[in-house]
N, C-alpha and C. Protein backbone atom coordinates (compact mmCIF):
# COMPACT_ATOMS: atom_id res chain seq x y z
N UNK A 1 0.85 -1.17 0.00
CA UNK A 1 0.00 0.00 0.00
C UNK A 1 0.90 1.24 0.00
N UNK A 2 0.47 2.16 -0.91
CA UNK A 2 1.59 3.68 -0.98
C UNK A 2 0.91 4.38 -0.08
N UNK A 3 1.90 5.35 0.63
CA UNK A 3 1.54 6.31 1.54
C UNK A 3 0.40 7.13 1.31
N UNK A 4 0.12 7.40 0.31
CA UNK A 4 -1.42 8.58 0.49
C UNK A 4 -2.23 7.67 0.79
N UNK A 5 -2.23 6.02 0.14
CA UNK A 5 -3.32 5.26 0.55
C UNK A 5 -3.37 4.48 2.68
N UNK A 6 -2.48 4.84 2.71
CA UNK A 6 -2.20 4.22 3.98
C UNK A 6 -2.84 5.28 5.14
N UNK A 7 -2.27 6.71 4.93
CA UNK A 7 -2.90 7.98 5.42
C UNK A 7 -4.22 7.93 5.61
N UNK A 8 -4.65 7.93 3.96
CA UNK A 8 -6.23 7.23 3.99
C UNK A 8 -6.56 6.23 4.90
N UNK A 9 -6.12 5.58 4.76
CA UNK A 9 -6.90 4.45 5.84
C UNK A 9 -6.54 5.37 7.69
N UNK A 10 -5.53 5.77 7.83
CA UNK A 10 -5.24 6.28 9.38
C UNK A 10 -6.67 7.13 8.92
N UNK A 11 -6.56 7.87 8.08
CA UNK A 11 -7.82 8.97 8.74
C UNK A 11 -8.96 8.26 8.79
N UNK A 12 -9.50 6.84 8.36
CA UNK A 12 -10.88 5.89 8.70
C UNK A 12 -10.66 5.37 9.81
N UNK A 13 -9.38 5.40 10.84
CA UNK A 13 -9.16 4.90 12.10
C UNK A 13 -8.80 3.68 11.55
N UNK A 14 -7.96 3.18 10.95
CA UNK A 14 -7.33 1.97 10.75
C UNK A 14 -5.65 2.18 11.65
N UNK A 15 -5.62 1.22 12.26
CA UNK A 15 -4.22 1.40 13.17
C UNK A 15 -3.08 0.86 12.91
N UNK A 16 -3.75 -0.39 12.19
CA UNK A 16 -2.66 -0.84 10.99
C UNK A 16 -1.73 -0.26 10.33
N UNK A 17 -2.82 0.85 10.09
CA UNK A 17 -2.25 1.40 8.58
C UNK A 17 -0.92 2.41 9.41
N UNK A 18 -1.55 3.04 10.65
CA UNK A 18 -0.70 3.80 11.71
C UNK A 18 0.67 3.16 11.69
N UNK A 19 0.88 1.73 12.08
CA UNK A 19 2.01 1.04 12.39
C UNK A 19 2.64 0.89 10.93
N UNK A 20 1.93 1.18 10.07
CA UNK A 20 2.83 0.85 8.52
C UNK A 20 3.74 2.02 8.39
N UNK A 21 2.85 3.41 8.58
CA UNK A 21 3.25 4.46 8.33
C UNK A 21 4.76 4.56 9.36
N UNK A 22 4.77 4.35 10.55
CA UNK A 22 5.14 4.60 11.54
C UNK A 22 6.56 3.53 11.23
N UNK A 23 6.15 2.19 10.60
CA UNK A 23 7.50 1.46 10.19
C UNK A 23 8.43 1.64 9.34
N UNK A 24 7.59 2.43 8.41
CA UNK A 24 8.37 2.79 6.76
C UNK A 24 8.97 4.53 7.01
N UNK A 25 8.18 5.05 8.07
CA UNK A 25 8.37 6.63 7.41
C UNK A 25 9.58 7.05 9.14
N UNK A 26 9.33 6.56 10.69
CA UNK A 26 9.83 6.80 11.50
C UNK A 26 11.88 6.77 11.52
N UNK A 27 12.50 5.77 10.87
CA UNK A 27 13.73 5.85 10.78
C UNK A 27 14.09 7.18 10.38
N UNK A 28 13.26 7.71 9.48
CA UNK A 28 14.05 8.80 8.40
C UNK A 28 14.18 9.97 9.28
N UNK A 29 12.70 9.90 9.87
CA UNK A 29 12.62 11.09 10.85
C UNK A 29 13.46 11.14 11.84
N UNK A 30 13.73 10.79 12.48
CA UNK A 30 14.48 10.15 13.94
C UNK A 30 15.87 10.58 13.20
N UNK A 31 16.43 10.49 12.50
CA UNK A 31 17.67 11.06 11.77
C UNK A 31 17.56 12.10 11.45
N UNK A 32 16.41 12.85 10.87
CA UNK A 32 16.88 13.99 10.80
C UNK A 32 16.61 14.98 11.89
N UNK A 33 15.75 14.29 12.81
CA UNK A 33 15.54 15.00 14.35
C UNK A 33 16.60 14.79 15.34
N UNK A 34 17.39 14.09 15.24
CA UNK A 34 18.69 13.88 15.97
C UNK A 34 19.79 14.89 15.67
N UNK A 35 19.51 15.60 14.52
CA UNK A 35 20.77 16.94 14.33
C UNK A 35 19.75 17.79 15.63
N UNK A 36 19.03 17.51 15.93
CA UNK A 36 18.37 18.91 17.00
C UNK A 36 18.24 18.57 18.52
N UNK A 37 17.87 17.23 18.92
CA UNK A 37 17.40 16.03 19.88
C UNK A 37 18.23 15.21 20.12
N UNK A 38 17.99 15.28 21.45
CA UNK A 38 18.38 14.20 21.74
C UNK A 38 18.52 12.56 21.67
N UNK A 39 18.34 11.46 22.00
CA UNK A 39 17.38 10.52 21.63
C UNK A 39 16.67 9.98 22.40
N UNK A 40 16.44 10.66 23.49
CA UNK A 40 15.03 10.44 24.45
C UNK A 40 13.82 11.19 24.05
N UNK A 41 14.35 12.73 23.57
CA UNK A 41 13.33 13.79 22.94
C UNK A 41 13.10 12.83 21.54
N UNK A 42 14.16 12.80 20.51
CA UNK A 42 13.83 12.00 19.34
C UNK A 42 11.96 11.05 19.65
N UNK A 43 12.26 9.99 20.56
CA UNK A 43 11.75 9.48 20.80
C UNK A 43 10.41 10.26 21.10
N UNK A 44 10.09 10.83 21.81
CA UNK A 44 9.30 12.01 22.37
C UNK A 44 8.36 12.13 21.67
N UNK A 45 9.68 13.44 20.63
CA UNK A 45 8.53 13.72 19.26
C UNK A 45 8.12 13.03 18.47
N UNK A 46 8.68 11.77 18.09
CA UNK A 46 7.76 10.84 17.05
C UNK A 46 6.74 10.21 17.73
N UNK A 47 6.53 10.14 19.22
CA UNK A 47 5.23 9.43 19.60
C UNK A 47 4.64 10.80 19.15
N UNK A 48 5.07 11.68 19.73
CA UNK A 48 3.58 12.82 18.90
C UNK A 48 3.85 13.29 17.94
N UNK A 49 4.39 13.29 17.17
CA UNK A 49 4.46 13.47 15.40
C UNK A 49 2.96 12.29 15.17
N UNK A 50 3.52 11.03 15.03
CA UNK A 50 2.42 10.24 14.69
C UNK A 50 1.16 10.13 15.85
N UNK A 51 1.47 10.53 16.62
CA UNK A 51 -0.21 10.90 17.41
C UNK A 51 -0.66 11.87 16.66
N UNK A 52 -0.09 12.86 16.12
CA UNK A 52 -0.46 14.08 15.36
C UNK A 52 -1.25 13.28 14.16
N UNK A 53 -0.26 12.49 13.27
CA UNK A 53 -0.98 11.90 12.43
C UNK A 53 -2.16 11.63 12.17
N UNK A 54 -2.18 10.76 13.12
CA UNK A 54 -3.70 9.75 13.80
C UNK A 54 -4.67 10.78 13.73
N UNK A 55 -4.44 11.90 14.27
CA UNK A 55 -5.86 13.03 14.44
C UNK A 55 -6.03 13.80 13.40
N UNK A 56 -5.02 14.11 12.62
CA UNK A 56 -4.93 14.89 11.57
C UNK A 56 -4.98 14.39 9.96
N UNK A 57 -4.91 13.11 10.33
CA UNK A 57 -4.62 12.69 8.68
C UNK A 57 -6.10 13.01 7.93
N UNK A 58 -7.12 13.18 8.37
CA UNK A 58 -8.13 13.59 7.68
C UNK A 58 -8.33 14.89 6.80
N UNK A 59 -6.82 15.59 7.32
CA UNK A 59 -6.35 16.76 6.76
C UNK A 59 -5.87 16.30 5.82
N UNK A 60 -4.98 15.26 5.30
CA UNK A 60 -4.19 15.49 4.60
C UNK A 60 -4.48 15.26 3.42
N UNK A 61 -3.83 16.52 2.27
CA UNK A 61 -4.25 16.63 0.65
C UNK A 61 -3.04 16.09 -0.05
N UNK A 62 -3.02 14.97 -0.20
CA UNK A 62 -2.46 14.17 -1.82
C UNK A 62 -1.24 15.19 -2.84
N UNK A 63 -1.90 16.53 -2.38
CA UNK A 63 -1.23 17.48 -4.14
C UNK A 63 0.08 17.81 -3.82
N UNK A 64 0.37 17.25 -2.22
CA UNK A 64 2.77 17.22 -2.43
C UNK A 64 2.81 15.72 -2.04
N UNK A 65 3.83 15.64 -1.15
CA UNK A 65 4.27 13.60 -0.78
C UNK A 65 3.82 13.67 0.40
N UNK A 66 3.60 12.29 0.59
CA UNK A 66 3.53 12.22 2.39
C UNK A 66 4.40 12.50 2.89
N UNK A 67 5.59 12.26 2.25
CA UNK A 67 7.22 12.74 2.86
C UNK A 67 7.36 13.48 3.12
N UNK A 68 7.04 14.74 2.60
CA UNK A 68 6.51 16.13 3.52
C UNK A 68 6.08 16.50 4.04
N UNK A 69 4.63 15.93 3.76
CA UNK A 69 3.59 16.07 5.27
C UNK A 69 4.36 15.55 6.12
N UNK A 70 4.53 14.49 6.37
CA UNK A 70 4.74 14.31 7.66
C UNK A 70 6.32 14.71 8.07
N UNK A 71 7.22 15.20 7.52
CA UNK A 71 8.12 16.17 8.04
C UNK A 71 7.31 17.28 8.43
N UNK A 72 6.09 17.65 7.25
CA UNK A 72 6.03 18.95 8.52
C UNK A 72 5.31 18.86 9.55
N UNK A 73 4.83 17.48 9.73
CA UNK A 73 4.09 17.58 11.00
C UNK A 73 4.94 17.11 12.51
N UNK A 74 6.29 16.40 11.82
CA UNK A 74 7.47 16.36 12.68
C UNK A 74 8.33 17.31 13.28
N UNK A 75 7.96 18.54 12.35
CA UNK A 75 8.87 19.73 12.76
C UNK A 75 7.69 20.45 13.22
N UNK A 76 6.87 20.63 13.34
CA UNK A 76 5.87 21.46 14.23
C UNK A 76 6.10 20.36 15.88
N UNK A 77 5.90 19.08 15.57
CA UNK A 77 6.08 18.67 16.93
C UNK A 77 7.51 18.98 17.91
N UNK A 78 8.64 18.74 16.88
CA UNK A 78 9.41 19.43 17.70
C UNK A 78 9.37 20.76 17.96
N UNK A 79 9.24 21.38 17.51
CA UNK A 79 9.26 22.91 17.90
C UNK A 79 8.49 23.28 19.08
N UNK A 80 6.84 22.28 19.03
CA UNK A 80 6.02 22.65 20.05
C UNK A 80 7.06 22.00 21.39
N UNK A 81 7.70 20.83 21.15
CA UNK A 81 8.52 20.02 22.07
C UNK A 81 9.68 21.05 22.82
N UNK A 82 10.39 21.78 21.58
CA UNK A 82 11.06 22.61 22.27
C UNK A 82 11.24 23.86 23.01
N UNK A 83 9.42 24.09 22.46
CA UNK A 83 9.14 25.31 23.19
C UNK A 83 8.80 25.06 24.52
N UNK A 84 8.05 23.97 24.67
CA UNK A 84 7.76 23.43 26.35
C UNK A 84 8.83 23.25 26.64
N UNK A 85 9.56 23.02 26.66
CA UNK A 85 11.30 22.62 27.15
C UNK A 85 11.80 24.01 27.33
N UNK A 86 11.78 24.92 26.91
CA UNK A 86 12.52 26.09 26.79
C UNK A 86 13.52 26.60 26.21
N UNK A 87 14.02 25.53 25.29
CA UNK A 87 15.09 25.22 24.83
C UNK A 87 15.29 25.89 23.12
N UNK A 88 13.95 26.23 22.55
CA UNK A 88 13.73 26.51 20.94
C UNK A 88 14.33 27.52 20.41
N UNK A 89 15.05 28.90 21.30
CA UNK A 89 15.81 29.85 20.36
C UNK A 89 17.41 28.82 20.14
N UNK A 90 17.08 28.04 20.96
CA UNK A 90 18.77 27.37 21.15
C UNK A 90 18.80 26.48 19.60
N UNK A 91 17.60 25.20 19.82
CA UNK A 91 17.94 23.96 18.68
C UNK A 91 17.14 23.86 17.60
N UNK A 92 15.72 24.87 17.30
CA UNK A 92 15.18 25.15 16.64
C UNK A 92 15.45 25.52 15.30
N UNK A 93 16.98 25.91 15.43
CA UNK A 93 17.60 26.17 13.66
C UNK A 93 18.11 25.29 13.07
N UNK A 94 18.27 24.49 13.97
CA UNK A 94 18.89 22.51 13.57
C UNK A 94 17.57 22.21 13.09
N UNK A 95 16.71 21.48 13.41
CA UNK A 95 15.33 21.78 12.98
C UNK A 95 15.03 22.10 11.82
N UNK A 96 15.43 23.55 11.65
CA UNK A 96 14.81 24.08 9.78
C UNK A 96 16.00 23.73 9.24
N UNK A 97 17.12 23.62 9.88
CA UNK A 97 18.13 23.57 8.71
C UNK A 97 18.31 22.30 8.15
N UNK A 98 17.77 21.05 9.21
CA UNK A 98 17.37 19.56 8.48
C UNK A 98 16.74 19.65 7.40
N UNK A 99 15.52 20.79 7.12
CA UNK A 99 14.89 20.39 6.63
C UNK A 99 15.08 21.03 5.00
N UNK A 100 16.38 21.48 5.01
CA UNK A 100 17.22 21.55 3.93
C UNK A 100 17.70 20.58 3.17
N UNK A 101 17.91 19.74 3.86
CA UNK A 101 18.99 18.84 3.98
C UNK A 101 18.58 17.71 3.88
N UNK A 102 17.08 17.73 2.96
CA UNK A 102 16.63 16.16 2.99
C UNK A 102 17.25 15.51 2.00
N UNK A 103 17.03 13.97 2.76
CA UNK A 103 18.36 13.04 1.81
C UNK A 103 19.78 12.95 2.19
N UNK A 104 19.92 13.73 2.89
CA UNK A 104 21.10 13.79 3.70
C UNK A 104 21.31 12.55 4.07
N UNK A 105 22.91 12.39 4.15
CA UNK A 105 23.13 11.51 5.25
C UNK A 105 23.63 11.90 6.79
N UNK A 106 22.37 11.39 7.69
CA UNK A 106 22.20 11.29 8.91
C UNK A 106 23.56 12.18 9.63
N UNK A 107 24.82 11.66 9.64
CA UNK A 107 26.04 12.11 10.14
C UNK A 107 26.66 13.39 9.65
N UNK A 108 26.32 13.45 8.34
CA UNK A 108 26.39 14.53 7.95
C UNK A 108 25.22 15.49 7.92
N UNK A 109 24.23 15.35 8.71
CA UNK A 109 22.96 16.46 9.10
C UNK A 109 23.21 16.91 10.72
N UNK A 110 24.43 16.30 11.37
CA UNK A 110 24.68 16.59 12.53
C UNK A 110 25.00 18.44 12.95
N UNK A 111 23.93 18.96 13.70
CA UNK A 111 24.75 20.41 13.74
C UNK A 111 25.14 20.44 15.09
N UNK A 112 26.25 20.85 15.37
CA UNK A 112 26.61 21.34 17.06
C UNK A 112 26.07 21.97 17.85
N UNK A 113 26.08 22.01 19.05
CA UNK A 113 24.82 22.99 19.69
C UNK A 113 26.07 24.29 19.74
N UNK A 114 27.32 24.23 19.57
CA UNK A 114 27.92 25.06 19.41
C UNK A 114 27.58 26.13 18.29
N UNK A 115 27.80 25.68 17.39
CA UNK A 115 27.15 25.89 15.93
C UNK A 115 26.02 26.90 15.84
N UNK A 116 25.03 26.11 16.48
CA UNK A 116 23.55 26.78 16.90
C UNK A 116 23.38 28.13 17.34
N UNK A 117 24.07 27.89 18.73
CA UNK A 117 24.80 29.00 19.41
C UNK A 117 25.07 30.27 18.61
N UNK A 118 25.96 29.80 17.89
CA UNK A 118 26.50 30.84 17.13
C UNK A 118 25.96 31.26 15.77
N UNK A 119 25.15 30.89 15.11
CA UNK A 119 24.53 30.89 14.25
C UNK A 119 23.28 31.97 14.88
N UNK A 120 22.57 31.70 16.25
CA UNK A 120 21.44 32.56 16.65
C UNK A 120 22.02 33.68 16.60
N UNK A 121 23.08 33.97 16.78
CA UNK A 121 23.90 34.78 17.80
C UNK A 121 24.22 36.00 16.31
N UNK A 122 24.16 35.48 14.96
CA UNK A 122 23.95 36.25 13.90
C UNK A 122 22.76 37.33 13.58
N UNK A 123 21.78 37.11 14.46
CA UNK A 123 20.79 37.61 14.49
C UNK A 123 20.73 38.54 14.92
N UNK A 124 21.97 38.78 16.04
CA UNK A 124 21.67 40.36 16.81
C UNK A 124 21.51 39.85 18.63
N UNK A 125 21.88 40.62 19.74
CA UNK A 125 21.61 40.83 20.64
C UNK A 125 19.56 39.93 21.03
N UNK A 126 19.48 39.60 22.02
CA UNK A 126 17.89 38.94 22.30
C UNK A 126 17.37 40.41 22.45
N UNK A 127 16.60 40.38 21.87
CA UNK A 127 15.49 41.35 21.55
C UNK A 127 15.60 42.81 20.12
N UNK A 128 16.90 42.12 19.68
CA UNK A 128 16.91 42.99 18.08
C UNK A 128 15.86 42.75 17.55
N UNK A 129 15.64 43.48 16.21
CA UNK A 129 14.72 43.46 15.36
C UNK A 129 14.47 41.73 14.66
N UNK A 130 15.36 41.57 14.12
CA UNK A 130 15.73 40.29 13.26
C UNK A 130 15.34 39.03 14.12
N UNK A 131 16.49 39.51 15.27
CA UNK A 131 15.88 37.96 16.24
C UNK A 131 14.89 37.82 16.76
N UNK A 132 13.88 38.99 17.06
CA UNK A 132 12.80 38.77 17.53
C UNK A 132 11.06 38.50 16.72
N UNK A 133 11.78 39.20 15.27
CA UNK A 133 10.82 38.55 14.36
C UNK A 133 11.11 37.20 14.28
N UNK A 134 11.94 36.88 14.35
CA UNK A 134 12.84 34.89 13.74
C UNK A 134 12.16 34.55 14.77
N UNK A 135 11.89 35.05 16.12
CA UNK A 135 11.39 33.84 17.64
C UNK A 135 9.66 33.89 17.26
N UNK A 136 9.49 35.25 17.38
CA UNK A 136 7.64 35.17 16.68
C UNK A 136 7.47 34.17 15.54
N UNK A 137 8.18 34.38 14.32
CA UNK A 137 7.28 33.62 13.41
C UNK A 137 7.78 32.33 13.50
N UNK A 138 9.17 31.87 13.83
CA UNK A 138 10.05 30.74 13.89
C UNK A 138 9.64 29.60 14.73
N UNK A 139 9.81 30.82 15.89
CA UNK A 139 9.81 29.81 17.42
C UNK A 139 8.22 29.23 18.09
N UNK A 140 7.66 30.54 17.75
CA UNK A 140 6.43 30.76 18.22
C UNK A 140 5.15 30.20 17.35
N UNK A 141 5.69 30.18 15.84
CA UNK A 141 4.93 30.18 15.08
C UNK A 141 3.27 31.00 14.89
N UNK A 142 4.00 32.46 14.59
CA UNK A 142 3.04 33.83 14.35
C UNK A 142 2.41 33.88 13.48
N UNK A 143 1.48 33.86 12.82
CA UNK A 143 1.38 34.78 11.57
C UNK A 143 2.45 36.16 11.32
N UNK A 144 2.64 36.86 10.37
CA UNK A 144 2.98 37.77 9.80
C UNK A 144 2.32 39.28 10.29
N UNK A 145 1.03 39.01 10.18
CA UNK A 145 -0.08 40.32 10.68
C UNK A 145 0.36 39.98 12.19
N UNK A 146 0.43 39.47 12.83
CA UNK A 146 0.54 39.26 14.30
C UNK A 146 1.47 39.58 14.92
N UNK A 147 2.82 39.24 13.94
CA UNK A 147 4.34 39.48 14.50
C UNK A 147 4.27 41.41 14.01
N UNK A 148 3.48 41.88 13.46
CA UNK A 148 3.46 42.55 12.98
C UNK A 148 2.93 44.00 13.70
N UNK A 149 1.41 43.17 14.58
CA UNK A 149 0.59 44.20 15.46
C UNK A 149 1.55 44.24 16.66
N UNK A 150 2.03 43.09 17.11
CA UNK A 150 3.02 42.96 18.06
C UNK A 150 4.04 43.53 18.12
N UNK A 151 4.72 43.93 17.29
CA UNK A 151 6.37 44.84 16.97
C UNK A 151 5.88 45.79 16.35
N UNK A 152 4.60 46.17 16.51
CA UNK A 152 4.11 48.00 15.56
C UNK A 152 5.17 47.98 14.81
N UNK A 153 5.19 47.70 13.55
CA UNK A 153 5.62 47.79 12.45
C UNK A 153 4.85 47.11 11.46
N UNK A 154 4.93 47.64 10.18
CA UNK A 154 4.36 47.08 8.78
C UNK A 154 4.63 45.65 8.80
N UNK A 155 3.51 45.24 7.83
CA UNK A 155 4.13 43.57 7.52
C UNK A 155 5.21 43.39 6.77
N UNK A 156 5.09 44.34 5.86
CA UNK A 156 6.44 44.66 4.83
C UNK A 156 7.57 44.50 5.43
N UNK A 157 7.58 45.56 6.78
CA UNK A 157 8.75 45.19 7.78
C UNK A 157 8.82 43.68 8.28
N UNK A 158 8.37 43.40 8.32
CA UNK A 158 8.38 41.94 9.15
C UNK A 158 9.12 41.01 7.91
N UNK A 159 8.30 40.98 6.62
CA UNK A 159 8.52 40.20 5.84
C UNK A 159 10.51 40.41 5.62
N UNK A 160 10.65 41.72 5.57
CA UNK A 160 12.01 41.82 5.64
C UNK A 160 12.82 41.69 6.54
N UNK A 161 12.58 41.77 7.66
CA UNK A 161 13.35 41.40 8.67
C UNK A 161 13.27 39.42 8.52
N UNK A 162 12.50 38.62 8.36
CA UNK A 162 12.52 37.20 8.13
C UNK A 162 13.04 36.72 6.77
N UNK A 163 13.27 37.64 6.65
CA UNK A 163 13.77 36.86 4.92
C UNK A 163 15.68 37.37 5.25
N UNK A 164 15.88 38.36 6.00
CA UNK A 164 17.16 39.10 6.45
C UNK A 164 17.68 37.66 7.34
N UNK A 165 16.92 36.89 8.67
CA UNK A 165 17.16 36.69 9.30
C UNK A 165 17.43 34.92 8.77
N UNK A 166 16.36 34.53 8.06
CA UNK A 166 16.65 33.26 7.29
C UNK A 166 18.52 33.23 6.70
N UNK A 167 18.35 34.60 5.64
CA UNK A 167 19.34 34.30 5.14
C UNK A 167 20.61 34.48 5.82
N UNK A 168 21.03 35.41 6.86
CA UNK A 168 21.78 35.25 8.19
C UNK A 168 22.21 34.01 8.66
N UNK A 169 20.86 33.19 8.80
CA UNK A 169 21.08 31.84 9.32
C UNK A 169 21.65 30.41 8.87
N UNK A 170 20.84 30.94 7.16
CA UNK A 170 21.22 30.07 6.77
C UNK A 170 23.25 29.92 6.14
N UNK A 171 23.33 31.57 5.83
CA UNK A 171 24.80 31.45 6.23
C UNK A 171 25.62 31.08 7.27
N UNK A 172 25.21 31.51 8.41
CA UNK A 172 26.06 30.60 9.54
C UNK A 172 26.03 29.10 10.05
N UNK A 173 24.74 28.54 9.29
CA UNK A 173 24.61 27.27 9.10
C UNK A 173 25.60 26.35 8.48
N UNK A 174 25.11 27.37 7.30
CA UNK A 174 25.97 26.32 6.14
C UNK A 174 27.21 27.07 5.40
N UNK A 175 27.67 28.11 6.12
CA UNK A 175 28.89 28.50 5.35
C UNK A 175 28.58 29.51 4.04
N UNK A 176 27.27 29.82 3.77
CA UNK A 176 27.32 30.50 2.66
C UNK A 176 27.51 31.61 3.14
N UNK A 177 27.33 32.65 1.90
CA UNK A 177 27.25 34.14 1.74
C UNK A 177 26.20 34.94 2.47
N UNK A 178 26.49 35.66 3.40
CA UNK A 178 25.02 37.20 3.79
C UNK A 178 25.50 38.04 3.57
N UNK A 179 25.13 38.58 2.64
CA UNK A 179 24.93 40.23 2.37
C UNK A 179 24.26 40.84 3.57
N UNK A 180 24.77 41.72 3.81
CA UNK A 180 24.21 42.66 5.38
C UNK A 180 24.35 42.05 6.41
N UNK A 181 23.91 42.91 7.23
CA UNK A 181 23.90 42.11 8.66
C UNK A 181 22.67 42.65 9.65
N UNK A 182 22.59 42.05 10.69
CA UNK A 182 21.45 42.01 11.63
C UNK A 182 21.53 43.55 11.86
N UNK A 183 19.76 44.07 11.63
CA UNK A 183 19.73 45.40 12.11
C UNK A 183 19.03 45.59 13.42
């Protein structure tokens, strides 16, 4: 059975189909949640990644892969994971930056919490412009209008400060190029 059809069946309450999903699709995840997690958290978030599943698959639309869905329903769980923890301005960029990096191999998706560290730390002082749009829409997961009424500023502003702060990140991630720097 292929994954959209298996989904299908989780969203008729088939549990089967849960443990198929959960046999074929959990390794991949668990690797690329380990550049961020631990492997007790690993563990953590895939019981509720796929608890997420279970309740949500009635959501799910066919028109990308399941391979995505359910990364993104793996990276919302961690994030919610790391926000209860307290921990999400810290490992939260391991996180998106996996999710660059699909296909990766596992060892080589490893980021340091050193790394991390220093990579946030591109953003500006805690409570700059840049880093504090990146924790609203990133950490927090804001809308745009919201991060927006919240920091009295335009959305326009916002949109630029997250597209500033991505690409910041994703240079200290991965070694590329930023033009500018944190305002």
């Amino acid at each position: 059975m292929d994954d959209d059809a298996l989904i299908a069946a989780v969203a008729a309450g088939d549990d089967t189909a849960l443990r198929a999903l959960f046999s074929r699709h959990a390794p991949w995840l668990a690797a690329r949640l380990r550049s961020a997690l631990s492997a007790a958290d690993v563990e953590d978030v895939l019981q509720e990644t796929f608890l997420a599943v279970w309740r949500g698959a009635g959501g799910y639309r066919p028109e990308g892969t399941a391979r995505g869905w359910l990364w993104g329903v793996a990276r919302r769980q961690a994030a919610l994971f790391l926000r209860r923890r307290g921990r999400a301005e810290l490992a939260l960029p391991a996180v998106i930056a996996a999710d660059r990096r699909d296909g990766a191999d596992p060892a080589e998706a490893a980021v340091s919490r050193a790394a991390i560290e220093d990579a946030v730390g591109v953003l500006g002082p805690e409570g700059s412009p840049d880093r504090e749009v990146w924790r609203l829409m990133y950490v927090e997961d804001r809308p745009v209008a919201e991060v927006a009424e919240l920091m009295g500023v335009p959305e326009g502003t916002v949109k630029s400060r997250a597209h500033r702060a991505r690409r910041l990140l994703r240079a200290a991630l991965c070694g590329g190029p930023a033009a500018g720097g944190a305002r």
